[in-house]
C-alpha atoms as a PDB file:
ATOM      1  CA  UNK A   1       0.250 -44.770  31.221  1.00  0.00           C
ATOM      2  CA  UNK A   2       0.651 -41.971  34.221  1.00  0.00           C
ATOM      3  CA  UNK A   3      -0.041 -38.767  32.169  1.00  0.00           C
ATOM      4  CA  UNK A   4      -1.047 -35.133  32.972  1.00  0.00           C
ATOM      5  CA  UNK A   5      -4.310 -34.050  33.038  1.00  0.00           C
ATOM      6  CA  UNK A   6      -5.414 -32.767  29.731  1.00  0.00           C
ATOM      7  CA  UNK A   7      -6.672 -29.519  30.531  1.00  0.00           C
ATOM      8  CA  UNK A   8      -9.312 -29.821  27.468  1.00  0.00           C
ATOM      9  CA  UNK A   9     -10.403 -33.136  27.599  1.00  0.00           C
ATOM     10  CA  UNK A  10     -13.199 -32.837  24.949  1.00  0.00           C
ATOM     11  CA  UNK A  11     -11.224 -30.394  22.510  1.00  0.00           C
ATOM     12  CA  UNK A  12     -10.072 -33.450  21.080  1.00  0.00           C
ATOM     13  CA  UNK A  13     -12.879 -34.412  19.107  1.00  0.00           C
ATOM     14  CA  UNK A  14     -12.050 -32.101  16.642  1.00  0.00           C
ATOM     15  CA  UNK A  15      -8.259 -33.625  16.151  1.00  0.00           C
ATOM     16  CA  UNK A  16      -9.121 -36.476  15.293  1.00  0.00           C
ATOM     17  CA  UNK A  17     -12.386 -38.814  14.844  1.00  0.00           C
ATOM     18  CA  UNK A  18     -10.711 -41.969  13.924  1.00  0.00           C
ATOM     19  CA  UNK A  19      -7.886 -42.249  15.539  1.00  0.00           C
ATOM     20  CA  UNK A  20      -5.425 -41.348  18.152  1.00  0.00           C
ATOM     21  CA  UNK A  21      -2.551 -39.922  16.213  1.00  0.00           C
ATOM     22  CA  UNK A  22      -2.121 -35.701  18.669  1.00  0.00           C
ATOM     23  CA  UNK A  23      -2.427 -33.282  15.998  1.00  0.00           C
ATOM     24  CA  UNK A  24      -1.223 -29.937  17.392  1.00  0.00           C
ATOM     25  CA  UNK A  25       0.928 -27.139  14.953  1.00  0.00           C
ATOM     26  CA  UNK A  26       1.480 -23.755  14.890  1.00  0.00           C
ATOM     27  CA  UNK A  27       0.936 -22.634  11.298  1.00  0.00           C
ATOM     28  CA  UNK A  28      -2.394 -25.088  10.951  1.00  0.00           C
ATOM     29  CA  UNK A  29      -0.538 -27.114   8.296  1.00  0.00           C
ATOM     30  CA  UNK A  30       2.273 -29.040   9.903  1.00  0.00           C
ATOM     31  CA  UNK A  31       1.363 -32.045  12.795  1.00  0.00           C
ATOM     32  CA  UNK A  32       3.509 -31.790  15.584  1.00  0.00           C
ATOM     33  CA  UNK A  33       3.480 -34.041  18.603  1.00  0.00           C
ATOM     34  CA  UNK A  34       2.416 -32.204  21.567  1.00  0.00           C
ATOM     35  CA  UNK A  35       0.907 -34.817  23.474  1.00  0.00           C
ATOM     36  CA  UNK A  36       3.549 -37.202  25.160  1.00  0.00           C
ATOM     37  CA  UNK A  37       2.937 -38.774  28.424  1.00  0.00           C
ATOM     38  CA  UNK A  38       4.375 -37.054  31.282  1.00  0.00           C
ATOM     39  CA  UNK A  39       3.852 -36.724  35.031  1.00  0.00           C
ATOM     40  CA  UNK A  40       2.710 -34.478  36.896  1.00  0.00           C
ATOM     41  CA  UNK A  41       5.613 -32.738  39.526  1.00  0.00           C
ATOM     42  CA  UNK A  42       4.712 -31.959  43.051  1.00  0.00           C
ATOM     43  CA  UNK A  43       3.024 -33.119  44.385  1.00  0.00           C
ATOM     44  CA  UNK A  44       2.986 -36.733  42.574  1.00  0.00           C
ATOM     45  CA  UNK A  45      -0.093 -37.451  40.322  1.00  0.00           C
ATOM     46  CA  UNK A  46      -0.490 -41.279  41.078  1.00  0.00           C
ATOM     47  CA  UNK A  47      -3.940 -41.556  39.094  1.00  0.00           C
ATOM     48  CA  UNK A  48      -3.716 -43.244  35.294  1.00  0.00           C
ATOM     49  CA  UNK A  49      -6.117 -41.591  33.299  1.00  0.00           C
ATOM     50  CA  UNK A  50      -7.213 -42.883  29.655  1.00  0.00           C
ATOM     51  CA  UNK A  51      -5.624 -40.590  26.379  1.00  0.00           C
ATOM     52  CA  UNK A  52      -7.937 -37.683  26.480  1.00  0.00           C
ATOM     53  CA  UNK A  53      -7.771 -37.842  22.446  1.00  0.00           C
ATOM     54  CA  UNK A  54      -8.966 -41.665  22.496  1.00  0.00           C
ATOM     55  CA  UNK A  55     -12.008 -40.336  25.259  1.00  0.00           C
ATOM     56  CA  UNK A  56     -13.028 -37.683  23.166  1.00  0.00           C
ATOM     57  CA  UNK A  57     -12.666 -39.291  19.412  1.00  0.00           C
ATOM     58  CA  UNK A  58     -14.931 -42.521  20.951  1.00  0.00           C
ATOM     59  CA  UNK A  59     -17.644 -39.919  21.945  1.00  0.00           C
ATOM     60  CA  UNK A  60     -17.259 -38.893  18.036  1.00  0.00           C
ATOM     61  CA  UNK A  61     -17.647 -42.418  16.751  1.00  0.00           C
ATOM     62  CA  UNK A  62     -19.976 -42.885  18.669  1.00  0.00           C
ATOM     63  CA  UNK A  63     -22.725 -40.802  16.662  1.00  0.00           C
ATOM     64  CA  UNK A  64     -23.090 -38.376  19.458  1.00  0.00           C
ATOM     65  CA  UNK A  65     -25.858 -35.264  17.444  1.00  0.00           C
ATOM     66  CA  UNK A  66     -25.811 -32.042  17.980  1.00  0.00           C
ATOM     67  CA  UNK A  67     -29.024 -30.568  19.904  1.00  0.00           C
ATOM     68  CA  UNK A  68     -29.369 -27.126  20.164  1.00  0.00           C
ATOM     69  CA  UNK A  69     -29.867 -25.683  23.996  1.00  0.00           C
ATOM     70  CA  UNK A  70     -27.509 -28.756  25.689  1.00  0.00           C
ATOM     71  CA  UNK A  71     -24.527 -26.378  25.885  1.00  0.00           C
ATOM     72  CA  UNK A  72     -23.761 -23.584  28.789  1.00  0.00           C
ATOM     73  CA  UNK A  73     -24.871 -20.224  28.240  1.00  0.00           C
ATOM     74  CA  UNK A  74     -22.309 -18.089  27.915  1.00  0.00           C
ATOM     75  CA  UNK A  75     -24.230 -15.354  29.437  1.00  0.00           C
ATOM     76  CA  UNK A  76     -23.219 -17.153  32.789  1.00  0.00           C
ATOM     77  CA  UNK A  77     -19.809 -16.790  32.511  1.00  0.00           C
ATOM     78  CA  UNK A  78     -19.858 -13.355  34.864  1.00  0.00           C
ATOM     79  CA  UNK A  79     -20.711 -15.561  37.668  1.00  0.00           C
ATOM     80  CA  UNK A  80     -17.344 -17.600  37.638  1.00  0.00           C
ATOM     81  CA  UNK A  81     -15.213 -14.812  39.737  1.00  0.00           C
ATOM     82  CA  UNK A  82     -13.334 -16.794  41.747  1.00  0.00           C
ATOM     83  CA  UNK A  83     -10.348 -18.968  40.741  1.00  0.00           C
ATOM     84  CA  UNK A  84     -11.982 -22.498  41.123  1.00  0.00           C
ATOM     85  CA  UNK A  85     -15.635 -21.472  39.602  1.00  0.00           C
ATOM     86  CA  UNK A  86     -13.461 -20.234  36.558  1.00  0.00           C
ATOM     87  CA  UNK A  87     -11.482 -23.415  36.200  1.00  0.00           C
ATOM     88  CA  UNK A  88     -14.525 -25.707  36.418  1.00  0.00           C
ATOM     89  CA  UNK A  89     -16.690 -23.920  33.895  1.00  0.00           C
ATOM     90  CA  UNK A  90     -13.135 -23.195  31.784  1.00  0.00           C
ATOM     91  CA  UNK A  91     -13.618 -26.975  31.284  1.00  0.00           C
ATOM     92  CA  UNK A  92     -17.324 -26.588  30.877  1.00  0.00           C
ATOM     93  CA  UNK A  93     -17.235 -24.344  28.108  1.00  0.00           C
ATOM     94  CA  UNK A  94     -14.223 -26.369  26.430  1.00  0.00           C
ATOM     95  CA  UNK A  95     -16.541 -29.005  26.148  1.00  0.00           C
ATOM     96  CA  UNK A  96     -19.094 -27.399  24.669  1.00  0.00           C
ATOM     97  CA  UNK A  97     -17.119 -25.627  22.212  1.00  0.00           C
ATOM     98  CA  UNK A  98     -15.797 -29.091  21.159  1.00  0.00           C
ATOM     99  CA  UNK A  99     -19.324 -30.184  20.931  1.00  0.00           C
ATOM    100  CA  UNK A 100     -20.364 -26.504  18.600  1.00  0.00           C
ATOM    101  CA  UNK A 101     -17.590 -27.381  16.118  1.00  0.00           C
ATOM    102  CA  UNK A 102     -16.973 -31.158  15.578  1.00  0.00           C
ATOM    103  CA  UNK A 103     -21.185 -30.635  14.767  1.00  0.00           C
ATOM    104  CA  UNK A 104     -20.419 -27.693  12.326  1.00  0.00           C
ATOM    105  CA  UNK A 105     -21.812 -25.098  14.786  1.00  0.00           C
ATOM    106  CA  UNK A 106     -18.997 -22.712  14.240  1.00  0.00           C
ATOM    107  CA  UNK A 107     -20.224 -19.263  15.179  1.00  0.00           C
ATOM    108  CA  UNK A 108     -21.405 -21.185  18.647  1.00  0.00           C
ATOM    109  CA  UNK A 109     -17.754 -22.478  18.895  1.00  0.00           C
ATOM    110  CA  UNK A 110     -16.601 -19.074  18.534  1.00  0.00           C
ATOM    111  CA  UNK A 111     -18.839 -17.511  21.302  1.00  0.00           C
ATOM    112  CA  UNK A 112     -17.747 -20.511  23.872  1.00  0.00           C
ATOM    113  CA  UNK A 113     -13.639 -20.071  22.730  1.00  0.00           C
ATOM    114  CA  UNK A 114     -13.996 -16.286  23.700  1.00  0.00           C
ATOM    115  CA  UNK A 115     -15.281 -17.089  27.050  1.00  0.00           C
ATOM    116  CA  UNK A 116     -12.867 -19.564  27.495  1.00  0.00           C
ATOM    117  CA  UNK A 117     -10.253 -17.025  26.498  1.00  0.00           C
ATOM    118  CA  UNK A 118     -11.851 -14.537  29.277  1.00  0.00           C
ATOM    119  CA  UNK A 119     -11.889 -17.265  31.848  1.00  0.00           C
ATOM    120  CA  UNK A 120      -8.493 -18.126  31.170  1.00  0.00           C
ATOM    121  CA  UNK A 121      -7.515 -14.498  32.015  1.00  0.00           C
ATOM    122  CA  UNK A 122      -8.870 -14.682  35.348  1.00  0.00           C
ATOM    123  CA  UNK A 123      -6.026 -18.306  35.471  1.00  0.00           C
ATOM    124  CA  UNK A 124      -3.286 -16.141  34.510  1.00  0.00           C
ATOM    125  CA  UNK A 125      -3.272 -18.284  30.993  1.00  0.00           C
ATOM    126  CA  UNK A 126      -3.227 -14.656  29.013  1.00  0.00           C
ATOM    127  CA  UNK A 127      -0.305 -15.782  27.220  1.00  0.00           C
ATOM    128  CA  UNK A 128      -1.962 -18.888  25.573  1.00  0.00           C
ATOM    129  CA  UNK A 129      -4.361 -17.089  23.393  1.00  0.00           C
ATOM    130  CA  UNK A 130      -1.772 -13.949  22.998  1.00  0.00           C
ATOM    131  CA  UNK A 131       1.044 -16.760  21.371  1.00  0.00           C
ATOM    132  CA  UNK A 132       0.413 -17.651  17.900  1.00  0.00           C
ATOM    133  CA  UNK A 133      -2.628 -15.821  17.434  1.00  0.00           C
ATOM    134  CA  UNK A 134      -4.930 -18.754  18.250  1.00  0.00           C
ATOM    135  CA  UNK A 135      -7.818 -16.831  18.451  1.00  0.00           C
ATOM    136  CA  UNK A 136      -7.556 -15.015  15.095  1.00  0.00           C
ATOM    137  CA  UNK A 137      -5.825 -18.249  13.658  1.00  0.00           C
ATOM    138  CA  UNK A 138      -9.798 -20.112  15.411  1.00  0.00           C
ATOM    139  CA  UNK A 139     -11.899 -17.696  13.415  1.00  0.00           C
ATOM    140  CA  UNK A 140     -10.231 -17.662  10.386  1.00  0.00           C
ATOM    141  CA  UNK A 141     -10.367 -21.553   9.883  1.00  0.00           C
ATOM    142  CA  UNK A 142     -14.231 -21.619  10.565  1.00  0.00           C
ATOM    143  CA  UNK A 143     -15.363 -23.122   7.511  1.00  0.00           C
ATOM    144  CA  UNK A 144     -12.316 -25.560   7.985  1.00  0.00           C
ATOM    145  CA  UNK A 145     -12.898 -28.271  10.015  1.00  0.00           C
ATOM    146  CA  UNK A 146      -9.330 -30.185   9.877  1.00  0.00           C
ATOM    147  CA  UNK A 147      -7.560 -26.680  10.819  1.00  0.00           C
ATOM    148  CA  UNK A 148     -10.000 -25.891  13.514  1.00  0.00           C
ATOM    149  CA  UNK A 149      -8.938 -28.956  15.099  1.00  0.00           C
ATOM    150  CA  UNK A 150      -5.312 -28.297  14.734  1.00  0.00           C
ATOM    151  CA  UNK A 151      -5.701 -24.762  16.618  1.00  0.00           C
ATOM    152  CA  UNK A 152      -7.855 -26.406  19.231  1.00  0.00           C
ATOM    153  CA  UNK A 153      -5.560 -29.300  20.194  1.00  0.00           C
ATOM    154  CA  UNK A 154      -2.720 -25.900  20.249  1.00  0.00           C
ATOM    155  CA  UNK A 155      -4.865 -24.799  22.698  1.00  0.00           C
ATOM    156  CA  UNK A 156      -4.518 -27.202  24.759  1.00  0.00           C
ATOM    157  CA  UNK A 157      -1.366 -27.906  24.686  1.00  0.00           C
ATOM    158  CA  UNK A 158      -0.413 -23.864  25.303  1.00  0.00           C
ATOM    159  CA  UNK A 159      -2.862 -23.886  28.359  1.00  0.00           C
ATOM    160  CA  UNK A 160      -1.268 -27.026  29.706  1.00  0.00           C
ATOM    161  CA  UNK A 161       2.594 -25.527  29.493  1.00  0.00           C
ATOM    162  CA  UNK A 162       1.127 -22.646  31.110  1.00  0.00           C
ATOM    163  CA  UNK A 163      -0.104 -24.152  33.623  1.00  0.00           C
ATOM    164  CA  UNK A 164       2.985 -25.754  34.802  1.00  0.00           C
ATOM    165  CA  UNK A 165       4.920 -22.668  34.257  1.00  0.00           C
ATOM    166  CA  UNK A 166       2.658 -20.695  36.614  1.00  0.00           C
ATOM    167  CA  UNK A 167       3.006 -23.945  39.159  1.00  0.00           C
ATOM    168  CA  UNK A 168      -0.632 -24.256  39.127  1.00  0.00           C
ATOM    169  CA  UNK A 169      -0.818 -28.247  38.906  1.00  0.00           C
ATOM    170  CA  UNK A 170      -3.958 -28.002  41.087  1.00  0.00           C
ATOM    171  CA  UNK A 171      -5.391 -26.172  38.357  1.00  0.00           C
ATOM    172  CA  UNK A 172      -5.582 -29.023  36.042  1.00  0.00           C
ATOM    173  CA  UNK A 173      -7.649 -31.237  38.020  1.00  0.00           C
ATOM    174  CA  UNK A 174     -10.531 -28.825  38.264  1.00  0.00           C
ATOM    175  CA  UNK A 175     -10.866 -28.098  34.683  1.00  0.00           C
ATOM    176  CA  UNK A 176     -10.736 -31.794  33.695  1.00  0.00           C
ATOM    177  CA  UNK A 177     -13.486 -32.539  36.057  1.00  0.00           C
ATOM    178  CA  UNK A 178     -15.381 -29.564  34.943  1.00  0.00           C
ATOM    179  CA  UNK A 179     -14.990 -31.153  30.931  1.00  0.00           C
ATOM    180  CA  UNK A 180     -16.098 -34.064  32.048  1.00  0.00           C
ATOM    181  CA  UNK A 181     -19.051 -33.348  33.909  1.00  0.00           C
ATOM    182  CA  UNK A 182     -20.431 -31.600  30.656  1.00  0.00           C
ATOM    183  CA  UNK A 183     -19.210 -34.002  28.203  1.00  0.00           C
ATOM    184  CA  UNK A 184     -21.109 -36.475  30.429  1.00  0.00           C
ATOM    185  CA  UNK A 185     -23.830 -34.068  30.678  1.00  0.00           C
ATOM    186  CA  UNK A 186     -23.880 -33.385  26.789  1.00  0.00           C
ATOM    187  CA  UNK A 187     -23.581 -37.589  26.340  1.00  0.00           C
ATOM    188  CA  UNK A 188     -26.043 -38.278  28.629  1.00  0.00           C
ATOM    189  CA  UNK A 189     -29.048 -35.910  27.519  1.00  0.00           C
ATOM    190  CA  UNK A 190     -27.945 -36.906  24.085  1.00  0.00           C
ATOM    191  CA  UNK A 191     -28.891 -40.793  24.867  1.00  0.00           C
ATOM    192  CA  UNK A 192     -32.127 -39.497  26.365  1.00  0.00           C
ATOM    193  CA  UNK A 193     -33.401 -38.278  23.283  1.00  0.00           C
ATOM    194  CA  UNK A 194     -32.420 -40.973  20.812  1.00  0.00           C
ATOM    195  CA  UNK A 195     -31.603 -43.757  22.790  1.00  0.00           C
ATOM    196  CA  UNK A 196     -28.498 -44.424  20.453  1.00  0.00           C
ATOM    197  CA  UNK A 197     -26.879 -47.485  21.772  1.00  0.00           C
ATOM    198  CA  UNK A 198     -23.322 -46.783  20.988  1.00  0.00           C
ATOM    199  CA  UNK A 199     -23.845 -43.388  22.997  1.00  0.00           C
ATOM    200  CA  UNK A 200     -24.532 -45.382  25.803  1.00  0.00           C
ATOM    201  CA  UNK A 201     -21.493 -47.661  25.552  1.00  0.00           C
ATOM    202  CA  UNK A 202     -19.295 -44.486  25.084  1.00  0.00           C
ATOM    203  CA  UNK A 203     -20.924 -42.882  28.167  1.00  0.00           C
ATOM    204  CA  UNK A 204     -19.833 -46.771  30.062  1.00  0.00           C
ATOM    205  CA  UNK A 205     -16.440 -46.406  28.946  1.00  0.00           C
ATOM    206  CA  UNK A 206     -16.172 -42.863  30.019  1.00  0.00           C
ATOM    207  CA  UNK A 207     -17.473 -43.452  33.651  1.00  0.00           C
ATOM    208  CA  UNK A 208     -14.942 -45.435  33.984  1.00  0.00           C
ATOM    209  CA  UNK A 209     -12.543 -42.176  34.301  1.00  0.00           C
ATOM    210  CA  UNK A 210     -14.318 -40.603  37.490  1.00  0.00           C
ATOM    211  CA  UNK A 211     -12.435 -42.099  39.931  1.00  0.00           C
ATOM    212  CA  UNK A 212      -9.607 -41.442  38.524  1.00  0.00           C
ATOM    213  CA  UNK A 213     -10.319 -37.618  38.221  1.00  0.00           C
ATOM    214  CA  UNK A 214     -11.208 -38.511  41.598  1.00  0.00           C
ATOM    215  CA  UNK A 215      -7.596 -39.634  42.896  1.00  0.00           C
ATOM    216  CA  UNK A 216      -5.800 -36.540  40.825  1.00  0.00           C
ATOM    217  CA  UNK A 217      -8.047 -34.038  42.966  1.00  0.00           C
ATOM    218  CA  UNK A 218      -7.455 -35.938  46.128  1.00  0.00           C
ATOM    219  CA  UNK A 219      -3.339 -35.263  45.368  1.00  0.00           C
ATOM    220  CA  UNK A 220      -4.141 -31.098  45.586  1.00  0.00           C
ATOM    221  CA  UNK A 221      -6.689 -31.109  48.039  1.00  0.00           C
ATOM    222  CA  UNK A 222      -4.219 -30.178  50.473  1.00  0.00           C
ATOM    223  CA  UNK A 223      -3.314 -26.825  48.954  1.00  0.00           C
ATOM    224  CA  UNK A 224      -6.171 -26.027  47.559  1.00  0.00           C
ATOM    225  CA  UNK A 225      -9.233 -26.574  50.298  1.00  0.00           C
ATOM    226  CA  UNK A 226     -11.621 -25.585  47.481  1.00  0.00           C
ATOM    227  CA  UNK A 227     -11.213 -28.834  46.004  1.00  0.00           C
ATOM    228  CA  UNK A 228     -12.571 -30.718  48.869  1.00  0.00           C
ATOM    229  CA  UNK A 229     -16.531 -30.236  47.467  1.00  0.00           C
ATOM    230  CA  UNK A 230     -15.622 -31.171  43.707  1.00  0.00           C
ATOM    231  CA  UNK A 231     -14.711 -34.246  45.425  1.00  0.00           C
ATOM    232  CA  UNK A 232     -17.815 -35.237  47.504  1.00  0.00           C
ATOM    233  CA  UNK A 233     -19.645 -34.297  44.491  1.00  0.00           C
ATOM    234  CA  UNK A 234     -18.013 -36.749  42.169  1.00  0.00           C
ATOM    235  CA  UNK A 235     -17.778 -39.665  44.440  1.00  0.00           C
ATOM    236  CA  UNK A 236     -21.507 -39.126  44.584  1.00  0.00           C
ATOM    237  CA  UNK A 237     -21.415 -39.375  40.224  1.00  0.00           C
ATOM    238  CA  UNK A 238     -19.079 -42.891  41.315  1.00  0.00           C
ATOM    239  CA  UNK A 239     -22.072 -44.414  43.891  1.00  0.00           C
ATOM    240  CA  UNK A 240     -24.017 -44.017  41.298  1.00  0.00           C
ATOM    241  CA  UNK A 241     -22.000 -45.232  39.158  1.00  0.00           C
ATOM    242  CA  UNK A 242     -20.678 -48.630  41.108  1.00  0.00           C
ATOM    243  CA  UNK A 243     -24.745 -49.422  42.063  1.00  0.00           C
ATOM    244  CA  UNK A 244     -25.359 -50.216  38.408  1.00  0.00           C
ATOM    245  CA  UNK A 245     -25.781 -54.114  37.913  1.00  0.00           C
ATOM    246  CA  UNK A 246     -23.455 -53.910  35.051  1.00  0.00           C
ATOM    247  CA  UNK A 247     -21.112 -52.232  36.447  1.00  0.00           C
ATOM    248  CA  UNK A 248     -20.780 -54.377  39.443  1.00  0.00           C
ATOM    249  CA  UNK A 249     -20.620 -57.406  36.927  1.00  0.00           C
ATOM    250  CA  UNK A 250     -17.811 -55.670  35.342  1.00  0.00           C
ATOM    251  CA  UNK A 251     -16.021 -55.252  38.576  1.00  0.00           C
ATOM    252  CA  UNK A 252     -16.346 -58.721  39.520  1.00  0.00           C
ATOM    253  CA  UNK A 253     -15.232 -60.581  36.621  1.00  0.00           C
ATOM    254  CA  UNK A 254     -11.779 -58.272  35.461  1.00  0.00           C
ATOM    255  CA  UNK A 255     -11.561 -60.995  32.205  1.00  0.00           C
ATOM    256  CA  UNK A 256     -14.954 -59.016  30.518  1.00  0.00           C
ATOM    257  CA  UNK A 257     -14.811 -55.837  28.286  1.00  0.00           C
ATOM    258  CA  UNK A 258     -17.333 -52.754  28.469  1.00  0.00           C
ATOM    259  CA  UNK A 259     -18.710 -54.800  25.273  1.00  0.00           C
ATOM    260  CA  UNK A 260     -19.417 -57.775  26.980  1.00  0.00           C
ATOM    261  CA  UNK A 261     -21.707 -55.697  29.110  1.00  0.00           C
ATOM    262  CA  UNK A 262     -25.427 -53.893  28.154  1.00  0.00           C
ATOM    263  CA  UNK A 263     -26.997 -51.595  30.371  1.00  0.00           C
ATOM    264  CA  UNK A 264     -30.199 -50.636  30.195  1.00  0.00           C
ATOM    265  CA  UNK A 265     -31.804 -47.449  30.094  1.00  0.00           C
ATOM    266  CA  UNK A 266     -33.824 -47.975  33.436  1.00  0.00           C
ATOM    267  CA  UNK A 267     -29.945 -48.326  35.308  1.00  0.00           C
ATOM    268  CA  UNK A 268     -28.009 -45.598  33.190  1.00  0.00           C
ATOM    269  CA  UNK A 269     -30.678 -43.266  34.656  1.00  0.00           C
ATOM    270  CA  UNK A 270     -29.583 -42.481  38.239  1.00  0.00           C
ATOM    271  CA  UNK A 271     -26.177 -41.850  36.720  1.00  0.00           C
ATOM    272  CA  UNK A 272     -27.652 -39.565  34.431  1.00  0.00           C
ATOM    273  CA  UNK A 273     -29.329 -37.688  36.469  1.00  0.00           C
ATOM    274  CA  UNK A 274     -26.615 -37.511  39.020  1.00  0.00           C
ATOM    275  CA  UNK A 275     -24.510 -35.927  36.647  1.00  0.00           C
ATOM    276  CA  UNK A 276     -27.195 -33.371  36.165  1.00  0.00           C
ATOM    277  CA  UNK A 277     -27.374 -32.660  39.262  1.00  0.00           C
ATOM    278  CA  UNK A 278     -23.664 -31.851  39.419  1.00  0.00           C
ATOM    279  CA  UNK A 279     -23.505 -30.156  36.268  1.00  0.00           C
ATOM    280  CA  UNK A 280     -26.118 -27.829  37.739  1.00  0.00           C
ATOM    281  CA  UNK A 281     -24.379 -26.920  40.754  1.00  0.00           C
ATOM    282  CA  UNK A 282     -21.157 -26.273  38.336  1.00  0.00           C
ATOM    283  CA  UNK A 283     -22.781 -23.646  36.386  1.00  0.00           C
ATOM    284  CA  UNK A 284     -24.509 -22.062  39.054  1.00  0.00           C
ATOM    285  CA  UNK A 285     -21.512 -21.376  40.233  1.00  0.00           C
END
């Protein structure tokens, strides 16, 4: 399915945890469907990309805890000035909000949507907080996990009609990458710690997306040259990536499933670490 990039790839979790049905409204009480397929206008997206609500809700399933000290400090955000620091760590700090409240952490949700609300000024996206009052409507529903989720996924959906009002396709690119470098991240440390096994599988599944993030950038490198770098650093995420055994078996053989495969934890780990990497040089700025 040729979609749009989901600005907020990871907001998702909070929508839904076991299963796919978009949940988006605008009085936190009535489901609306705000997330059809649709293609991206000029220049042509030609990269398929998974449903960003299926990515996210498998990371949920997946058992994925909360540790405290994995998420961006928002302290950093006065060093994203320009436009393309701002949209990368826009899609940082959506992932770790998503992280904050599907694991109860409201009050750190909060602190990550109003730098995400800041950032988004410096994108021209003013009018997606200033509609609906979906920052009020976020901190009123913080003991309400169901609503929260409903305002998020509006979130998205406001800051991707923006978007394509203000012709800023190039735009979405940038923050998807910058999500999923630091839901990657977030995964990835995660696994370290507990060595949860269906962490792991979601983290498999989910590298399967980078080179399609990959081909979306390559479609707006042309107008935007900052893009060029974001791309050298994620093909370096997909060498890692395509050296793993299992991947390569999974390449070879198109008939087997991510469950047929098991990595270990000795050939996750240059992927891992990779994505540090990265993820560092993101947040620096």
């Amino acid at each position: 399915m040729k979609i749009r990039l989901a600005a907020l790839l990871p907001l998702f979790m909070l929508a839904s945890c076991g299963n796919d049905a978009p949940v988006a409204t605008g009085n936190d009480s009535t489901p609306v469907d705000t997330l059809t397929a649709t293609k991206v206008d000029a220049p042509e997206s030609t990269s398929d990309l998974p449903s960003p609500l299926r990515v996210a809700a498998m990371f949920k399933r997946s058992g994925l805890k909360y540790l405290p000290g994995l998420t961006n400090s928002d302290a950093n955000a006065s060093k994203y000035s320009s436009t393309f620091t701002s949209a990368e760590n826009m899609g940082v700090y959506s992932a770790d909000m998503a992280y904050c409240v599907s694991n109860k952490q409201s009050n750190e949700g909060t602190k990550y949507l109003k730098v995400i609300r800041d950032l988004g000024k410096q994108l021209n996206l003013n009018k997606v907080f200033e509609q609906s009052n979906l920052y009020d409507r976020f901190q009123n529903n913080l003991n309400n996990e169901d609503s929260l989720g409903k305002v998020v996924a509006e979130i998205q959906y406001q800051t991707d009609q923006q978007l394509e009002e203000n012709g800023q396709n190039d735009i979405y690119g940038i923050i998807f990458a910058g999500a999923w470098v630091e839901s990657m991240y977030i995964g990835g440390e995660v696994y370290q710690k507990d060595g949860n096994d269906n962490v792991l599988n979601a983290l498999l599944e989910q590298m399967a997306v980078c080179k399609n993030i990959v081909s979306e950038l390559e479609v707006y490198q042309s107008q935007n040259t900052a893009i060029a770098p974001l791309i050298a650093d994620l093909k370096q995420i997909q060498e890692a990536i395509n050296a793993m055994p299992s991947m390569k078996k999974l390449n070879d053989d198109p008939d087997l499933e991510f469950s047929d495969v098991h990595p270990t934890k000795e050939e996750i780990l240059p992927v891992i670490k990779k994505i540090e990497e990265i993820r560092t040089k993101i947040i620096n700025g």
